[in-house]
Protein backbone atom coordinates (compact mmCIF):
# COMPACT_ATOMS: atom_id res chain seq x y z
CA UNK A 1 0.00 0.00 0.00
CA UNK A 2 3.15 2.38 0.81
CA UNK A 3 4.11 1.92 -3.10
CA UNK A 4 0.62 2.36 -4.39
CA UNK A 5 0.77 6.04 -1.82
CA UNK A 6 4.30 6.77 -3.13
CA UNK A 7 3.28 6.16 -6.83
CA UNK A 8 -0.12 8.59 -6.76
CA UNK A 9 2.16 11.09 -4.91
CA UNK A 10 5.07 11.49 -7.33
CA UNK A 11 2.04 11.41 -9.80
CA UNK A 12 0.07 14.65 -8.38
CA UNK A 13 3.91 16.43 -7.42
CA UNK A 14 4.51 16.38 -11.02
CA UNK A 15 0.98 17.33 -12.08
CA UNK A 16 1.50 21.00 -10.89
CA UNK A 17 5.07 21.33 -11.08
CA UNK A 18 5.38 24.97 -10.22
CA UNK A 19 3.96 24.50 -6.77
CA UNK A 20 5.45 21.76 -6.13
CA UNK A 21 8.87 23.72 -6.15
CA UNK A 22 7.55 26.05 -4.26
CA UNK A 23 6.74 24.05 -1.37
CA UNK A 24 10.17 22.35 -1.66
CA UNK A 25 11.77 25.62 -2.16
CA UNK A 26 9.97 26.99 1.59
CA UNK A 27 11.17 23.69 2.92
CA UNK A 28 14.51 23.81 1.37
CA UNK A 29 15.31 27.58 2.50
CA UNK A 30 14.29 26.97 6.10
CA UNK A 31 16.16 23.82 6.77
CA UNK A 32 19.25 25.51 5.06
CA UNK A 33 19.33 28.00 7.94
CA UNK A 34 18.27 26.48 10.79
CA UNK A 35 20.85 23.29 10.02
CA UNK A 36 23.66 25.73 9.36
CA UNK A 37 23.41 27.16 12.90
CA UNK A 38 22.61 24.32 14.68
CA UNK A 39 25.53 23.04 13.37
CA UNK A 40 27.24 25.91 14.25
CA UNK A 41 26.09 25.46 17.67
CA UNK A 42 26.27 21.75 18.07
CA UNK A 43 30.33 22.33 17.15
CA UNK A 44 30.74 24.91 19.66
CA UNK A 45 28.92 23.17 22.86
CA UNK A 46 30.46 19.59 21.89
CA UNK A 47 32.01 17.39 24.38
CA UNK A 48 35.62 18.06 23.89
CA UNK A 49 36.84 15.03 25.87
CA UNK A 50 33.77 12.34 24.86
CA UNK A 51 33.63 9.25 27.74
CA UNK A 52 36.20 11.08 30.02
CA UNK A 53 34.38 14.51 30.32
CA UNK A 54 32.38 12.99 33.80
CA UNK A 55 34.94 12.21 35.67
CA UNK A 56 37.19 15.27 35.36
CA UNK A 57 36.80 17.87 37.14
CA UNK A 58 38.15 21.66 37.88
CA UNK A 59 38.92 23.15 41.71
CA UNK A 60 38.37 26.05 42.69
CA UNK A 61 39.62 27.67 46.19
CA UNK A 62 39.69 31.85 47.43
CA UNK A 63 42.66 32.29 48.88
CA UNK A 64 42.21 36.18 48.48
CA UNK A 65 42.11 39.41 51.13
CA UNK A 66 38.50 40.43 52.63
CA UNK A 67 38.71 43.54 49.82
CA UNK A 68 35.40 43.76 47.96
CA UNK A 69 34.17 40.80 49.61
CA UNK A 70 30.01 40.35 48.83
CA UNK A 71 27.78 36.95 49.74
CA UNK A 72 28.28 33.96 47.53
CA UNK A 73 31.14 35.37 45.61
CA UNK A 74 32.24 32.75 43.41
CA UNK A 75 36.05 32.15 43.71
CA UNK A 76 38.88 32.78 41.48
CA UNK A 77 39.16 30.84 38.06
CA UNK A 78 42.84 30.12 38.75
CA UNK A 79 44.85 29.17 41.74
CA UNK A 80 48.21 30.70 43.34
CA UNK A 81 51.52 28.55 42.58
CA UNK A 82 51.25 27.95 46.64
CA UNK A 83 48.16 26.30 46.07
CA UNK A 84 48.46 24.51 43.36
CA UNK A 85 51.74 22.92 44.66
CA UNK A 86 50.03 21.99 47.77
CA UNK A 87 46.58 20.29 45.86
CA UNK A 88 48.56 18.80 43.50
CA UNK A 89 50.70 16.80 46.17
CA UNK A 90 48.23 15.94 47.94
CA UNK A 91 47.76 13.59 45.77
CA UNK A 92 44.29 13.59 46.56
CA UNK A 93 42.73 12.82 43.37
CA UNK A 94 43.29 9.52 41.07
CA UNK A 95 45.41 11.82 38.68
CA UNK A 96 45.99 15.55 38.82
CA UNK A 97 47.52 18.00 36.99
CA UNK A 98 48.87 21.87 37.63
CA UNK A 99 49.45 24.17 34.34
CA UNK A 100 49.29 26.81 32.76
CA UNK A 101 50.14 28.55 29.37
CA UNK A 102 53.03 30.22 27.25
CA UNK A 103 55.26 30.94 24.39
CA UNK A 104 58.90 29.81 24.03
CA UNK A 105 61.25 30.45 21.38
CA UNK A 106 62.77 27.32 19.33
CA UNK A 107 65.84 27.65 17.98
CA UNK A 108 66.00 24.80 15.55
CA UNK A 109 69.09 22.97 14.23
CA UNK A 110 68.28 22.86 10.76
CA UNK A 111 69.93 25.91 8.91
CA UNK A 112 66.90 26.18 6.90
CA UNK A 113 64.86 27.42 9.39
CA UNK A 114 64.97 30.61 11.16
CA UNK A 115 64.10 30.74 14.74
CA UNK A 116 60.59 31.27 15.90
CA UNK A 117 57.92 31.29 18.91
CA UNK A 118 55.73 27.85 19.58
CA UNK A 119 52.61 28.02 21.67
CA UNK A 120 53.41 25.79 25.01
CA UNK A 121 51.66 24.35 27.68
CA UNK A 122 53.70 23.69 31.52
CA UNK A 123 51.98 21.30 33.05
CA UNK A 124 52.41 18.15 34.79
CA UNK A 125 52.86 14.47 34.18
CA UNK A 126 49.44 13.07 34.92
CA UNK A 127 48.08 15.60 31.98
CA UNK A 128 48.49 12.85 29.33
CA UNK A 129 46.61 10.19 30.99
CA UNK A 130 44.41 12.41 32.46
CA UNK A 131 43.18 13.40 28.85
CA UNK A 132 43.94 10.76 27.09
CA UNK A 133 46.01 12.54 24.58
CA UNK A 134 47.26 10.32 22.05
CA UNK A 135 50.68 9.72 21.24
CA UNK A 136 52.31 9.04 17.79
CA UNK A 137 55.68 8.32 19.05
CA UNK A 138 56.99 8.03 22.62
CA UNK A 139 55.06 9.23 25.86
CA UNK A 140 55.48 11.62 28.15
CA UNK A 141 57.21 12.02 31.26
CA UNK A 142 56.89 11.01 34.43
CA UNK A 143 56.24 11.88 38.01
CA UNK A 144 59.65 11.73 38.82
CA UNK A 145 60.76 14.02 36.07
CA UNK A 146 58.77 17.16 37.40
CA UNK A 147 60.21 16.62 40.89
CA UNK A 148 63.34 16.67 39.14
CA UNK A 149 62.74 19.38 36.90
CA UNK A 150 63.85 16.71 33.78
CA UNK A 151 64.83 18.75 30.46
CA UNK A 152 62.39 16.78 28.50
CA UNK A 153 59.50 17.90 26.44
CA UNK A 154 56.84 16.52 24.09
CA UNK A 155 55.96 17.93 20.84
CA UNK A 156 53.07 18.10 18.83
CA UNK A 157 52.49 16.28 15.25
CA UNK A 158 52.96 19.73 13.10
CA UNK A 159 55.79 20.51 15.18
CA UNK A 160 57.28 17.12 14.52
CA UNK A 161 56.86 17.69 10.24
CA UNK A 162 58.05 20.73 10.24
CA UNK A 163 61.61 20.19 12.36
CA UNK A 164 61.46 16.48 11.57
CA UNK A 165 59.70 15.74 8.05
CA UNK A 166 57.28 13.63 10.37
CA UNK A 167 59.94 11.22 11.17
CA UNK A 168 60.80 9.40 14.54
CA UNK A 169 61.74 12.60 16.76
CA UNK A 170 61.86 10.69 20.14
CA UNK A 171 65.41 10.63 21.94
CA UNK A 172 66.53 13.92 19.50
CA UNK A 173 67.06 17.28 20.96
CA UNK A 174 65.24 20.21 20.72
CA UNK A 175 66.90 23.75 21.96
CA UNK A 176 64.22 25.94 23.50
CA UNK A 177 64.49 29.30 24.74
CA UNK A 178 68.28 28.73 24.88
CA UNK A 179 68.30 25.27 26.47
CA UNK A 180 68.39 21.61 25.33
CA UNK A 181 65.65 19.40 25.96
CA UNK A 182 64.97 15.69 24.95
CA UNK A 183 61.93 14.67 23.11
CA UNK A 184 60.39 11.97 24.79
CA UNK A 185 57.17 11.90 23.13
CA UNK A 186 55.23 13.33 19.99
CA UNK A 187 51.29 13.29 20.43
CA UNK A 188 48.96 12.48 17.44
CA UNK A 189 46.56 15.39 16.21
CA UNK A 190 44.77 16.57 19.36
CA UNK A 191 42.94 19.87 19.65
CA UNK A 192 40.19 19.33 22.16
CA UNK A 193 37.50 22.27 21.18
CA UNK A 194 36.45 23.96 23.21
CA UNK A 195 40.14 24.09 24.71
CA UNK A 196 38.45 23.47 28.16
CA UNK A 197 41.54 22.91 29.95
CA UNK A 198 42.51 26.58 30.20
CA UNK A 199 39.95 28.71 28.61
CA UNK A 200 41.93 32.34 29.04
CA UNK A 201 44.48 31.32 26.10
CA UNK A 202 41.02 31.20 23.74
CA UNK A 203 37.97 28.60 23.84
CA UNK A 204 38.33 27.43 20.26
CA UNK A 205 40.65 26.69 17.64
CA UNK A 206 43.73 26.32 19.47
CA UNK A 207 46.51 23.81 20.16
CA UNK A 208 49.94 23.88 21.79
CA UNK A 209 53.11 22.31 19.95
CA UNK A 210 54.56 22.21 23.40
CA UNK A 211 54.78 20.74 26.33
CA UNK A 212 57.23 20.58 29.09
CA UNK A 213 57.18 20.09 32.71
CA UNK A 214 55.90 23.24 35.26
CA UNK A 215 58.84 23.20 37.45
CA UNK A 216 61.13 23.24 34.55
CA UNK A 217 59.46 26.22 33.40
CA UNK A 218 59.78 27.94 36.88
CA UNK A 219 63.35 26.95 37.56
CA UNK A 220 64.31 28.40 34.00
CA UNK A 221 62.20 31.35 34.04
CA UNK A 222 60.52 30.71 31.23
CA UNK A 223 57.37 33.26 29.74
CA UNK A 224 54.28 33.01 31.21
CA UNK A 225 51.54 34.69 29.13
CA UNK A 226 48.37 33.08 30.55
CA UNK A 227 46.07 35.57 32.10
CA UNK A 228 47.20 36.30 35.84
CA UNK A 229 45.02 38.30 38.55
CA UNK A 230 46.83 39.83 41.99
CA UNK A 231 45.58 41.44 44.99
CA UNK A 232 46.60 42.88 48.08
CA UNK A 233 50.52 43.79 47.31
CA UNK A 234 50.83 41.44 44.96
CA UNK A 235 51.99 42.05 41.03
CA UNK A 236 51.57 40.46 38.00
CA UNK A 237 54.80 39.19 36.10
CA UNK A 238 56.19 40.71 32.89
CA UNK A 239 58.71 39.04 30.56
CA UNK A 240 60.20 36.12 32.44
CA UNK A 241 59.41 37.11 35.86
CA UNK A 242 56.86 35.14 37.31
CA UNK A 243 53.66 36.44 39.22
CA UNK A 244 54.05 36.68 43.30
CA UNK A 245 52.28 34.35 45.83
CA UNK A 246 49.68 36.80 45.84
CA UNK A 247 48.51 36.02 42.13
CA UNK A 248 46.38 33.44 40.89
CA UNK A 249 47.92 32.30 37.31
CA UNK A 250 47.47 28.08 37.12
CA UNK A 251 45.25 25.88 36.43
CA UNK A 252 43.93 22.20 38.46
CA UNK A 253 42.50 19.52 37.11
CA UNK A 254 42.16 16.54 38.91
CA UNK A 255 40.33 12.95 37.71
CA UNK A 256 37.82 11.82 40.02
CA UNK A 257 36.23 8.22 39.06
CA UNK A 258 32.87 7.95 41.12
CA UNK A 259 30.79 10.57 42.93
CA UNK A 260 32.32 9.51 46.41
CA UNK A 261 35.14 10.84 45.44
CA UNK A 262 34.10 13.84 44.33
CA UNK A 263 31.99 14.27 47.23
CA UNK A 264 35.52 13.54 49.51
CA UNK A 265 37.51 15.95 47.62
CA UNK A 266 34.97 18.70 47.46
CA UNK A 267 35.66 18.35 51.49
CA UNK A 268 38.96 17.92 51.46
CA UNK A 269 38.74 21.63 49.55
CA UNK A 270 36.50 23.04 52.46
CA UNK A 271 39.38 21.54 54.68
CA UNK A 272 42.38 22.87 53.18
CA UNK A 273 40.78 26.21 53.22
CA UNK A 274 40.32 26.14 56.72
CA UNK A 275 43.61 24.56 57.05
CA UNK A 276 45.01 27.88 54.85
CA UNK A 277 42.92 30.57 57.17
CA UNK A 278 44.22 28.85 60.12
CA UNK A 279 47.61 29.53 59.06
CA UNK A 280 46.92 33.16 57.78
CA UNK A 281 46.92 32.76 54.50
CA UNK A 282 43.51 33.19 53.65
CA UNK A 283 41.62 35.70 55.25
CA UNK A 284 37.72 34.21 53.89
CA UNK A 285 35.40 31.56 54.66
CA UNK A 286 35.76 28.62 52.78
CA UNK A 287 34.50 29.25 49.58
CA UNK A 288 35.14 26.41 46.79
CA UNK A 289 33.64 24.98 43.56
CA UNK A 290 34.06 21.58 41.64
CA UNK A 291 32.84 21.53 38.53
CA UNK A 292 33.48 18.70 36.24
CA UNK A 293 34.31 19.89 32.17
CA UNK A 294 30.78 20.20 31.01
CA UNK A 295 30.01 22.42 33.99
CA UNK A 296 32.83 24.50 33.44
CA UNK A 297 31.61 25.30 30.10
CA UNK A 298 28.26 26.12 30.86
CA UNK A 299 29.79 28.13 33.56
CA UNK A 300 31.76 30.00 31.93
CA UNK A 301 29.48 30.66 28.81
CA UNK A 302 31.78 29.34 26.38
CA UNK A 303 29.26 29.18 23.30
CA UNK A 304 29.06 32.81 22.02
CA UNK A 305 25.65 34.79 23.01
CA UNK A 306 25.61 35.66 18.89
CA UNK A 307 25.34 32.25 18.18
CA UNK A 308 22.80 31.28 20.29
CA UNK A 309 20.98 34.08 18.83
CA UNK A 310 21.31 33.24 15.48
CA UNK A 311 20.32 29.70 16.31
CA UNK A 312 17.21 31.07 17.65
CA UNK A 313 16.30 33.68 14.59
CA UNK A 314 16.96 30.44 12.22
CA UNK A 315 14.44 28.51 13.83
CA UNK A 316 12.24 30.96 13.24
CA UNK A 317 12.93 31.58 10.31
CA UNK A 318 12.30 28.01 9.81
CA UNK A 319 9.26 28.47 11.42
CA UNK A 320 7.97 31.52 8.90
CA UNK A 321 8.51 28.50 6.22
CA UNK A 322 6.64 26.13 7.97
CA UNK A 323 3.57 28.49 7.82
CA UNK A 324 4.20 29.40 4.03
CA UNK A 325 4.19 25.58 3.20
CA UNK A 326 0.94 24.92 5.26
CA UNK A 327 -0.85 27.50 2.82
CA UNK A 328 0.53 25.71 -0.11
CA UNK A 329 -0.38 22.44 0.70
CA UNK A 330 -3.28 23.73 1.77
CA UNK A 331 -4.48 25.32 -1.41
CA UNK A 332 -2.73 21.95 -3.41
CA UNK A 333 -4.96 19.99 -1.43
CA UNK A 334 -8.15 21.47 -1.37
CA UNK A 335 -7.67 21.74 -5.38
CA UNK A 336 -7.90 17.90 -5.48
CA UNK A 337 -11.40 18.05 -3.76
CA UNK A 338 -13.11 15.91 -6.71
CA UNK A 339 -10.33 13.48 -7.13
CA UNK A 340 -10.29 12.44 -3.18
CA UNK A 341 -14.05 12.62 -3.47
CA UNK A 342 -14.17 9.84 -6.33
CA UNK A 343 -11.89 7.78 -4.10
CA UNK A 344 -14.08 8.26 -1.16
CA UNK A 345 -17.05 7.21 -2.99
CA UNK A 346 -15.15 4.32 -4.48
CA UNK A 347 -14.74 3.02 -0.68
CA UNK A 348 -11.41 4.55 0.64
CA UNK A 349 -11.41 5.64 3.94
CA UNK A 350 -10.40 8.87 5.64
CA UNK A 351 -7.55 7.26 7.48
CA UNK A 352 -6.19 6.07 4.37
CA UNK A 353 -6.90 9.48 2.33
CA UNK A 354 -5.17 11.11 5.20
CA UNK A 355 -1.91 8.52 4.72
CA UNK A 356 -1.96 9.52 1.16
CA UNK A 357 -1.65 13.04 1.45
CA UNK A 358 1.11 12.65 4.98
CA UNK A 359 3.53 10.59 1.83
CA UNK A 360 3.23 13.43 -0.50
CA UNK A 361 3.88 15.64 2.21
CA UNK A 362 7.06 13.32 3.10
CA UNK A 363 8.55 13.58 -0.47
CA UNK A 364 7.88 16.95 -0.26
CA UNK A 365 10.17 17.17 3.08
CA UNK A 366 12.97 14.46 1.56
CA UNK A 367 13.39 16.94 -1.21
CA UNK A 368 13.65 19.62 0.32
CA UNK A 369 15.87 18.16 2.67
CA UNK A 370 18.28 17.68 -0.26
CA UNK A 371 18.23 21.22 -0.86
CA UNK A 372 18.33 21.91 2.59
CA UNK A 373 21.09 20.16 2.72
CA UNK A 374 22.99 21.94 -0.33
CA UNK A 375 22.02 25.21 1.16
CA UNK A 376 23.45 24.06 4.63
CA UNK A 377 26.62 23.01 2.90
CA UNK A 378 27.19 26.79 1.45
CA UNK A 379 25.60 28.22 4.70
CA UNK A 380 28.69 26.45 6.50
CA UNK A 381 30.81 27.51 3.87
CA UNK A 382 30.27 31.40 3.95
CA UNK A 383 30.55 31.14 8.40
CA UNK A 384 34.31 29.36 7.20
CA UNK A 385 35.33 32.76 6.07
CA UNK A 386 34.51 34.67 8.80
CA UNK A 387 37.72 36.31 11.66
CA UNK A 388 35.46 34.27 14.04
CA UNK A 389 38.00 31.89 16.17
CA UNK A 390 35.58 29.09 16.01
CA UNK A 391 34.90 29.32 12.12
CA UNK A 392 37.08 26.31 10.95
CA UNK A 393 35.27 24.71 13.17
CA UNK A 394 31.73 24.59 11.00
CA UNK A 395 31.82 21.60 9.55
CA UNK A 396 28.83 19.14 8.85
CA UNK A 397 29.49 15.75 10.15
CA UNK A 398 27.45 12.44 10.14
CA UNK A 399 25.26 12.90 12.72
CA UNK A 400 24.01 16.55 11.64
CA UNK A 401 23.83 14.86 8.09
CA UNK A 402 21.38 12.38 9.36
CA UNK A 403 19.74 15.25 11.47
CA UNK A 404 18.97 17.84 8.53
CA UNK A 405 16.35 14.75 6.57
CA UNK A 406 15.05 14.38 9.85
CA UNK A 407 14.29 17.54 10.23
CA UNK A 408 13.11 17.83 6.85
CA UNK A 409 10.71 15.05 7.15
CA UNK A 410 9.40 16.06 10.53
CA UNK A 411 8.93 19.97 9.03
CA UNK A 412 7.03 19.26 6.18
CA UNK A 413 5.06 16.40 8.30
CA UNK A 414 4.24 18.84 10.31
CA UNK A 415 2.76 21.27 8.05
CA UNK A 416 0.84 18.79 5.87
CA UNK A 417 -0.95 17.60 9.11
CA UNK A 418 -3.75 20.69 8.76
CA UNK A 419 -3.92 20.64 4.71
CA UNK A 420 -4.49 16.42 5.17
CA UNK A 421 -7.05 16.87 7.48
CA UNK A 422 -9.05 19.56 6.01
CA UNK A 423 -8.55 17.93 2.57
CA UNK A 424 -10.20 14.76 4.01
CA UNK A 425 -13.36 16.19 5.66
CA UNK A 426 -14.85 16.85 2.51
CA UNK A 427 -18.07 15.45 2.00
CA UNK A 428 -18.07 13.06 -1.28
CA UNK A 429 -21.61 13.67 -2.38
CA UNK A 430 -21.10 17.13 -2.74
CA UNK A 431 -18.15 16.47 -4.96
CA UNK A 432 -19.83 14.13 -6.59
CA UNK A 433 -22.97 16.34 -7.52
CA UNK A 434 -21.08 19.35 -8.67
CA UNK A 435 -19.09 17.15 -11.22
């Protein structure tokens, strides 16, 4: 019966051909938008760490001065170097890591290149298991290597081709900033958006092609850029002097497997902070937060307002469609009155009139989904060429694919639902008569 529906559909779409592409047209221009900012906006509030983002989680402690203190004052985003050195030995998570951001200068020992600057990342060992970052050759360091402020580093993959032509780099050394480290490890393409991990060096589109251990980068000195906030007496550092204990400039992340844990270390927080005012340190109540990635995000608004907006105005745009189709179908419909009345009198049934018209309808949506689809496509295109930091991000991938005909389908469902059922409470006889 589907194939018999199917057949008398394609039949009365290619009766009145000019309508039809109108219909398809409203559909086609409506889906374009809406898909092109929804995908937009399902790149931008992704998962950057899928399966892992649960179970990590970011601390947050206020170890500043009673200054401009007000009720429920959410803490700073960082933590001091203090701090950080005293969480992160704890050891009271199943992996931590302390970091923060920078730029060092390579000096490389081919003649062919000049010198240049390479975004970096200090951090600490556990930050490769702790994100999983994949690894093309070696690994990273260990443990032992920050205590020991090891002259190691890993690289990234684009780093790697352009000292290395892509080849084996692991054991070779690599002269930054002056000094010779060892490359222990070169990771695989990894660029987590948003770049969750430390959200002042920009939420999208970025990627560090270094990494070497924190206390390495402390006992040489080496730049700090990441965004660093003082109080009290405290100033921030310029060049390669590095902010006072009064300055919050680092990031934690620690890995917490199963809410018990997070419940214990959300205390042990409240603890340390009393353990910190007790010692005169900090001078306010406890005050902490532990958020895990996806909170942090939606915290800290990381999906521009703009786009939001635009996702909105598409939709109803969309909408606007929606209602230009109904009249369409509408007026397509009702102009069949004498041919649904001659199957009426012949015996069909509403239910299956109304079937009828829902598959014409649902070609109507598949097509337009197609053009939806090509309109998406240049949609994405056109947001490519904006200075936007997140615009080589907009790119349609399978599961928006598969969402755009759904959404298609559902659409011009939707607005054939009022044109069917009008279309099918037509009394027969008086068809019948007037013919």
């Amino acid at each position: 019966m589907f194939a018999y529906y199917l057949d008398l559909a394609l039949r009365s779409l290619r009766r009145n051909k000019a309508l039809t592409a109108l219909m398809v047209l409203a559909i086609a221009l409506g889906i374009g938008a809406s898909m092109t900012m929804l995908t937009v906006l399902h790149v931008l509030s992704g998962d950057p760490l899928p399966g892992r983002s649960g179970e990590i989680y970011y601390p947050q402690v206020d170890p500043q001065d009673l200054r401009g203190m007000y009720p429920s004052k959410e803490p700073p985003m960082q933590v001091t170097l203090i701090d950080g050195m005293n969480l992160l030995r704890a050891k009271r998570a199943d992996r931590q890591a302390l970091m923060t951001g920078g730029e060092v200068p390579i000096q490389p020992a081919q003649s062919a290149l000049d010198p240049f600057y390479a975004d970096a990342r200090y951090t600490t060992a556990d930050f490769f298991p702790m994100f999983g970052t994949p690894f093309l050759y070696g690994r990273g360091w260990s443990p032992a290597d920050d205590e020991a402020k090891a002259r190691e580093v890993v690289i990234a993959r684009e780093l790697n081709q352009k000292l290395f032509g892509g080849a084996n780099s692991v054991g070779r050394t690599l002269r930054l900033a002056g000094t010779a480290f060892q490359i222990v490890g070169v990771l695989d393409y990894w660029q987590p958006n948003p770049h969750f991990y430390d959200l002042n060096t920009g939420s999208y589109a970025y990627g560090e092609q270094v990494f070497l251990p924190l206390q390495t980068m402390i006992d040489l000195h080496l730049n700090h850029d990441g965004s660093t906030d003082c109080w009290g007496n405290g100033g921030g550092g310029t060049g390669t002097i590095l902010p006072s204990a009064t300055c919050v400039w680092l990031q934690l992340w620690v890995q917490l497997d199963s809410p018990a844990k997070v419940a214990s270390y959300n205390q042990f927080l409240v603890h340390y902070s009393q353990e910190q005012k007790a010692l005169g340190r900090f001078q306010r109540a406890p005050n902490v937060r532990l958020r895990n990635v996806m909170q942090w995000l939606d915290h800290n608004g990381v999906v521009p307002d703009d786009v939001r907006l635009q996702t909105w105005l598409a939709f109803g745009f969309l909408l606007v469609c929606l209602v230009n189709t109904v009249g369409l179908m509408l007026a397509k419909f009702m102009r069949r009155a004498a041919e649904l009345g001659v199957r009426r009198a012949l015996g069909a049934s509403r239910r299956a009139l109304f079937a009828q018209l829902l598959i014409e309808s649902g070609v109507i949506g598949l097509v337009g989904g197609v053009g939806g689809l090509l309109l998406a496509l240049l949609g994405l295109w056109l947001v490519r060429q904006r200075p936007s930091a997140y615009a080589a991000l907009a790119h349609l991938d399978m599961s928006m694919l598969f969402s755009t005909f759904v959404l298609a389908l559902c659409a011009a469902l939707l607005a054939g639902l009022l044109p069917a059922w009008r279309a099918c409470q037509i009394a027969p006889a008086l068809q019948l008569k007037s013919n």
